[in-house]
C-alpha atoms as a PDB file:
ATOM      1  CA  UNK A   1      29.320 128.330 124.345  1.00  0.00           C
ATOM      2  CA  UNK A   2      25.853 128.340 126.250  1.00  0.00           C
ATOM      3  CA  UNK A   3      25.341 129.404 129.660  1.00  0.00           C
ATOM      4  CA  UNK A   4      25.551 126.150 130.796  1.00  0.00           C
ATOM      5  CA  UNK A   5      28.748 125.451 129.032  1.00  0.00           C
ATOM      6  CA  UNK A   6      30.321 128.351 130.611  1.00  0.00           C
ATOM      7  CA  UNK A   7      28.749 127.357 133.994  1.00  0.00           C
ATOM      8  CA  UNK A   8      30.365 124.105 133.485  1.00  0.00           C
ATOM      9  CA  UNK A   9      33.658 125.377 132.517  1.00  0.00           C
ATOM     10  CA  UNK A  10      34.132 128.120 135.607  1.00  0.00           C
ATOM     11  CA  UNK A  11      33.156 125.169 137.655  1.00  0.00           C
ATOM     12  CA  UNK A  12      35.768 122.939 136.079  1.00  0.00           C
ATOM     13  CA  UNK A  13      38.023 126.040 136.273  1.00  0.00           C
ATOM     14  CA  UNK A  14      37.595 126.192 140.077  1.00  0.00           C
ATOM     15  CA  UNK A  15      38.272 122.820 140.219  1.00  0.00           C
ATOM     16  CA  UNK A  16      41.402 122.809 138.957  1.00  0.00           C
ATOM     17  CA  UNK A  17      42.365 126.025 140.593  1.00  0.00           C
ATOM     18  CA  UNK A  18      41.892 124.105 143.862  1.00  0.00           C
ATOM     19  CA  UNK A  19      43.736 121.141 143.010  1.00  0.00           C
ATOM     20  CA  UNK A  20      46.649 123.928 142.436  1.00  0.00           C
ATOM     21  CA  UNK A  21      46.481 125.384 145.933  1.00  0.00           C
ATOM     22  CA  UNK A  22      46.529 121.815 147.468  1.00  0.00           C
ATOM     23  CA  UNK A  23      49.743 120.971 145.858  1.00  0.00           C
ATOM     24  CA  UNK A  24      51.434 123.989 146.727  1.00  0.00           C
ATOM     25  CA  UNK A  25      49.840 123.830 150.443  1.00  0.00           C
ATOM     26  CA  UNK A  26      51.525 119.987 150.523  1.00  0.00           C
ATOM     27  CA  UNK A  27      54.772 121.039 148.566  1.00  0.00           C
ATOM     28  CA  UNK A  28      55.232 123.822 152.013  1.00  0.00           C
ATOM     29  CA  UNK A  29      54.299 121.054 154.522  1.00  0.00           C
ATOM     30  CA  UNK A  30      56.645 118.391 152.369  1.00  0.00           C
ATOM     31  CA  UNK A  31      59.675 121.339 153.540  1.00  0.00           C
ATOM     32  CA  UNK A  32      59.113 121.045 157.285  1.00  0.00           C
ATOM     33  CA  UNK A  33      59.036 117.309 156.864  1.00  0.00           C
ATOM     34  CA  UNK A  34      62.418 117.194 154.957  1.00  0.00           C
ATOM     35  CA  UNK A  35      63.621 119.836 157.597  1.00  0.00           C
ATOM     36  CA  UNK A  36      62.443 117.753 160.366  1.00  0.00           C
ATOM     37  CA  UNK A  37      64.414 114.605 158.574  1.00  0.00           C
ATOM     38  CA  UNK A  38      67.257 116.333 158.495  1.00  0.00           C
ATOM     39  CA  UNK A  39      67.461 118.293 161.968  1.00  0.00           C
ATOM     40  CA  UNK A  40      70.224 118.237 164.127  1.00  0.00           C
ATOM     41  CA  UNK A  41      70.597 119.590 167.648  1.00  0.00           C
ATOM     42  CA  UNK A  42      73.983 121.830 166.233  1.00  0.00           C
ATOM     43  CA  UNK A  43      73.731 122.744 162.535  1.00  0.00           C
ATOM     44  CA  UNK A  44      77.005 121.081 160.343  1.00  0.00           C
ATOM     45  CA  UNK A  45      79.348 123.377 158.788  1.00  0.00           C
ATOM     46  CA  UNK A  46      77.554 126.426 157.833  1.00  0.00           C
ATOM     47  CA  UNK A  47      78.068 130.268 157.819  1.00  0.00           C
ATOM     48  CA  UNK A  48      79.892 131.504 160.426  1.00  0.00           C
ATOM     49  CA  UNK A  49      77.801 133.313 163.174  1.00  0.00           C
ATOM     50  CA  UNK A  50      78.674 136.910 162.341  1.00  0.00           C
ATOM     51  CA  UNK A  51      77.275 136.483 158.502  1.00  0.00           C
ATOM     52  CA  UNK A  52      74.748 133.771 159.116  1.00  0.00           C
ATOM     53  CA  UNK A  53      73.310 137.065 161.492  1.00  0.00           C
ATOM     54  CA  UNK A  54      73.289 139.402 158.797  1.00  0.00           C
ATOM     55  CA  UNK A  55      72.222 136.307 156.120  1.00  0.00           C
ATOM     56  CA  UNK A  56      69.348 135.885 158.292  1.00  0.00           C
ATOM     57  CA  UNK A  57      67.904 139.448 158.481  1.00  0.00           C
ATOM     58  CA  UNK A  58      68.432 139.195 155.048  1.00  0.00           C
ATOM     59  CA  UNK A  59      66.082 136.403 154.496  1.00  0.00           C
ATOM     60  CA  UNK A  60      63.307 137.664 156.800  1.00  0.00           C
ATOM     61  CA  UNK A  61      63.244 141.138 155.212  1.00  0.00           C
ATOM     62  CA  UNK A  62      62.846 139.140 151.515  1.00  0.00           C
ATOM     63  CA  UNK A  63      60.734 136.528 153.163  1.00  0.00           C
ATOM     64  CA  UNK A  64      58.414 139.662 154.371  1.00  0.00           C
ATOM     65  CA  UNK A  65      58.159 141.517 151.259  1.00  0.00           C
ATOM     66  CA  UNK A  66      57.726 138.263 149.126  1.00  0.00           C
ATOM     67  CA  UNK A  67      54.526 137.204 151.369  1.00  0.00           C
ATOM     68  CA  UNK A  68      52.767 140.949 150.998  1.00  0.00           C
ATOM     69  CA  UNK A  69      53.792 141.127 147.476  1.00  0.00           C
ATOM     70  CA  UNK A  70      52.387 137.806 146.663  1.00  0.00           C
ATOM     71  CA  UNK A  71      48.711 138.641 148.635  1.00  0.00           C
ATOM     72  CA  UNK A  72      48.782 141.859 146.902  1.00  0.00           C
ATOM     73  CA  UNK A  73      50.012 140.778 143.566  1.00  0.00           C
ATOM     74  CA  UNK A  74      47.391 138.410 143.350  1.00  0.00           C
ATOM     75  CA  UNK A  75      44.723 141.089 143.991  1.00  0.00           C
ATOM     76  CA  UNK A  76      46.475 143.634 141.620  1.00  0.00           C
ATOM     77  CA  UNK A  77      45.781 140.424 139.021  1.00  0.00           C
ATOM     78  CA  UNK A  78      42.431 139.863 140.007  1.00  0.00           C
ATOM     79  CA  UNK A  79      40.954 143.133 139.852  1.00  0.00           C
ATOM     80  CA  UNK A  80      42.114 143.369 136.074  1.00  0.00           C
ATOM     81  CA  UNK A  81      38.476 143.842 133.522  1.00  0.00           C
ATOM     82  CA  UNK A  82      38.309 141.225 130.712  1.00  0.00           C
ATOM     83  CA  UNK A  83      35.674 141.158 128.269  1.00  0.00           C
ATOM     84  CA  UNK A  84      35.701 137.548 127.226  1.00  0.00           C
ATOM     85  CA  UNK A  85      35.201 134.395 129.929  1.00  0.00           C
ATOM     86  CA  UNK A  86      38.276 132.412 128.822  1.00  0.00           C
ATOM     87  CA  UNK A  87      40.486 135.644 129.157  1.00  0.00           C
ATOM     88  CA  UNK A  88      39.434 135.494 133.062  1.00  0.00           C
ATOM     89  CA  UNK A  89      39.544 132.193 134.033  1.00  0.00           C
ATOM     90  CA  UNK A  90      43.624 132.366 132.466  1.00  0.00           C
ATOM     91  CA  UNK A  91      43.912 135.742 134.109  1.00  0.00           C
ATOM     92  CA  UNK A  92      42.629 133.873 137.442  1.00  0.00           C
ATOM     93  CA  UNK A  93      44.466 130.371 137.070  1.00  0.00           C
ATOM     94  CA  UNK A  94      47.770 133.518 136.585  1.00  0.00           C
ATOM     95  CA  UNK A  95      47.310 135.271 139.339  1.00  0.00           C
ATOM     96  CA  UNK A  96      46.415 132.541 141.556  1.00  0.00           C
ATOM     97  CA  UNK A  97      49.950 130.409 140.458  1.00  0.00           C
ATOM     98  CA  UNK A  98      52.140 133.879 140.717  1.00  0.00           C
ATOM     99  CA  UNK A  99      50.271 134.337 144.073  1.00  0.00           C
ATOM    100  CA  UNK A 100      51.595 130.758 145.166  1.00  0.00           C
ATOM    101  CA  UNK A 101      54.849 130.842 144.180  1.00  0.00           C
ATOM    102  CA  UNK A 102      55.823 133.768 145.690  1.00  0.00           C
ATOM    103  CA  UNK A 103      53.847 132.480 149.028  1.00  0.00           C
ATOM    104  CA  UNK A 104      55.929 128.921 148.522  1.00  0.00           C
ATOM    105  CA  UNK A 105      59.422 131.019 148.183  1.00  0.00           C
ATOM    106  CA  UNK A 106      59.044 132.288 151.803  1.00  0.00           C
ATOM    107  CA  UNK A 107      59.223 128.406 152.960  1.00  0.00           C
ATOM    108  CA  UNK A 108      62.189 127.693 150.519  1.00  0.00           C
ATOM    109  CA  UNK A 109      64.269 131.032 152.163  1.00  0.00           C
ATOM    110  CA  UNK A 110      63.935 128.869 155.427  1.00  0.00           C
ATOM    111  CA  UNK A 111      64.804 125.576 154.047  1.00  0.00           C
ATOM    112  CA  UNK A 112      68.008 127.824 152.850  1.00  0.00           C
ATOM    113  CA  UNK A 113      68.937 129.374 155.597  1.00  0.00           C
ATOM    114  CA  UNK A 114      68.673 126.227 157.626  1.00  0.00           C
ATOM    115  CA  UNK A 115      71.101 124.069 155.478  1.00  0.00           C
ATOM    116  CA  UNK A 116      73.296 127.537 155.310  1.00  0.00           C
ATOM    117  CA  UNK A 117      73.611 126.714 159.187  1.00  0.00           C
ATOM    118  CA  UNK A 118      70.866 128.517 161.285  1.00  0.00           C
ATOM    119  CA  UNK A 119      69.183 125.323 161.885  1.00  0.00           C
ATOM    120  CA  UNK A 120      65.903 123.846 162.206  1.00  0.00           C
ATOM    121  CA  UNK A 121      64.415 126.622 164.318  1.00  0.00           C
ATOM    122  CA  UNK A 122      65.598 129.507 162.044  1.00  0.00           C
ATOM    123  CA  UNK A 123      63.472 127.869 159.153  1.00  0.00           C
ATOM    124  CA  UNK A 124      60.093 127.242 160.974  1.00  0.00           C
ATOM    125  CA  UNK A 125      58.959 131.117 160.890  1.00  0.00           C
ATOM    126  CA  UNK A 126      59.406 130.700 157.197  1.00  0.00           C
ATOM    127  CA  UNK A 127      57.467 127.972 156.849  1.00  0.00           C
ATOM    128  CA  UNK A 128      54.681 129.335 159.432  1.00  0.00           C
ATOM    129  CA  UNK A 129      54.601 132.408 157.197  1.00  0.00           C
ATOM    130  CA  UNK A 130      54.956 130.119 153.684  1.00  0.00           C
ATOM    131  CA  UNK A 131      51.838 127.872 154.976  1.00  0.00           C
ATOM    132  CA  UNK A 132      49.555 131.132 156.035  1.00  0.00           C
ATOM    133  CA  UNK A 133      50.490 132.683 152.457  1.00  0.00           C
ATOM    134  CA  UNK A 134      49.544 129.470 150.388  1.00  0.00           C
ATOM    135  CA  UNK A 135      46.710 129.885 153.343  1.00  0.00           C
ATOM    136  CA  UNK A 136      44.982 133.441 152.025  1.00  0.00           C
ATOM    137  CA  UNK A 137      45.131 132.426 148.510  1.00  0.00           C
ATOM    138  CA  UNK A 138      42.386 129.516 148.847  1.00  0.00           C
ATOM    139  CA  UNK A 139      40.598 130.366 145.619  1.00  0.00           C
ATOM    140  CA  UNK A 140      37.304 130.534 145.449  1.00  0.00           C
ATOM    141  CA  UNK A 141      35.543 128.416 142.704  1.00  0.00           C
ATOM    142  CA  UNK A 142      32.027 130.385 143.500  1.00  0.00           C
ATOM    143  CA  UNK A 143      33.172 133.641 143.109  1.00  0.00           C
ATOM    144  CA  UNK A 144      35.171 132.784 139.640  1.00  0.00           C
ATOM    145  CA  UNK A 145      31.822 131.472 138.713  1.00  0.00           C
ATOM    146  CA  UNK A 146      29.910 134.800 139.349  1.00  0.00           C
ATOM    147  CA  UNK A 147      33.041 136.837 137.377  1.00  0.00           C
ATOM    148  CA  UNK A 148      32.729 134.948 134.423  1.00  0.00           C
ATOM    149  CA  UNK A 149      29.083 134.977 134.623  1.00  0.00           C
ATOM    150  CA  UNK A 150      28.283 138.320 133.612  1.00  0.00           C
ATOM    151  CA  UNK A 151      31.508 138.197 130.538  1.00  0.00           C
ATOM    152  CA  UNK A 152      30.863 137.542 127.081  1.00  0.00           C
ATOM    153  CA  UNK A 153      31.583 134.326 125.321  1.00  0.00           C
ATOM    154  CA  UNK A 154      33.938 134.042 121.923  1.00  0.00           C
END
């Protein structure tokens, strides 16, 4: 592969890795619309106040440690060395999907919680928090370019 080629394929690369973070970013707003759908003023049978309490500190104490873990996951990833330029670009496209996910399971704990009985309003910090987290993981197409642009080629 020439420079050009690899030029081409980190720019292809960031391509795709944006196309990634837009369908995670719509998959979290697709969960407040279903929530929103489904809202009632008083949730049906759920959890009984007493657990739904202790259910819900549950969920934000997860819901917190998921959204650090997946901002600081993904940097763990990303400061990894490889020597070849298709070994980063899967190392990136990696980290950035394991960065997502974990960002997207802090909106599913609300959508959880709120069918477990909490309601509507229990689930919207989740999503808030889900939406920022799929948020600070915009990847960066330029600065994949200038990694792979100093690695070797196979």
């Amino acid at each position: 592969m020439s420079g050009l080629d690899l030029r081409q394929e980190a720019a292809r690369a960031g391509r795709i890795h944006l196309i990634i973070w837009a369908a995670f970013l719509l998959v979290v707003v697709s969960y407040l619309v279903i929530l929103l759908l489904t809202a009632r003023e008083r949730p049906a049978r759920g959890l009984a106040e007493a657990p739904l309490a202790t259910v819900r500190m549950i969920f934000y104490a997860l819901g917190a440690g998921m959204l650090v873990a997946s901002v600081l996951l993904r940097c763990l990833l990303d400061q990894r060395s490889y020597t070849y330029a298709d070994e980063a670009l899967r190392g990136s496209l990696l980290s950035l999907i394991v960065g997502l996910a974990m960002a997207e399971s802090v909106a599913i704990l609300g959508v959880v919680l709120a069918f477990l009985g909490g309601g509507w309003k229990d689930a919207v910090p989740f999503l808030v928090a889900g939406f920022a987290g799929v948020l600070l993981q915009r990847p960066d197409p330029d600065r994949l370019a200038e990694r792979i642009r100093t690695l070797r080629v196979r």
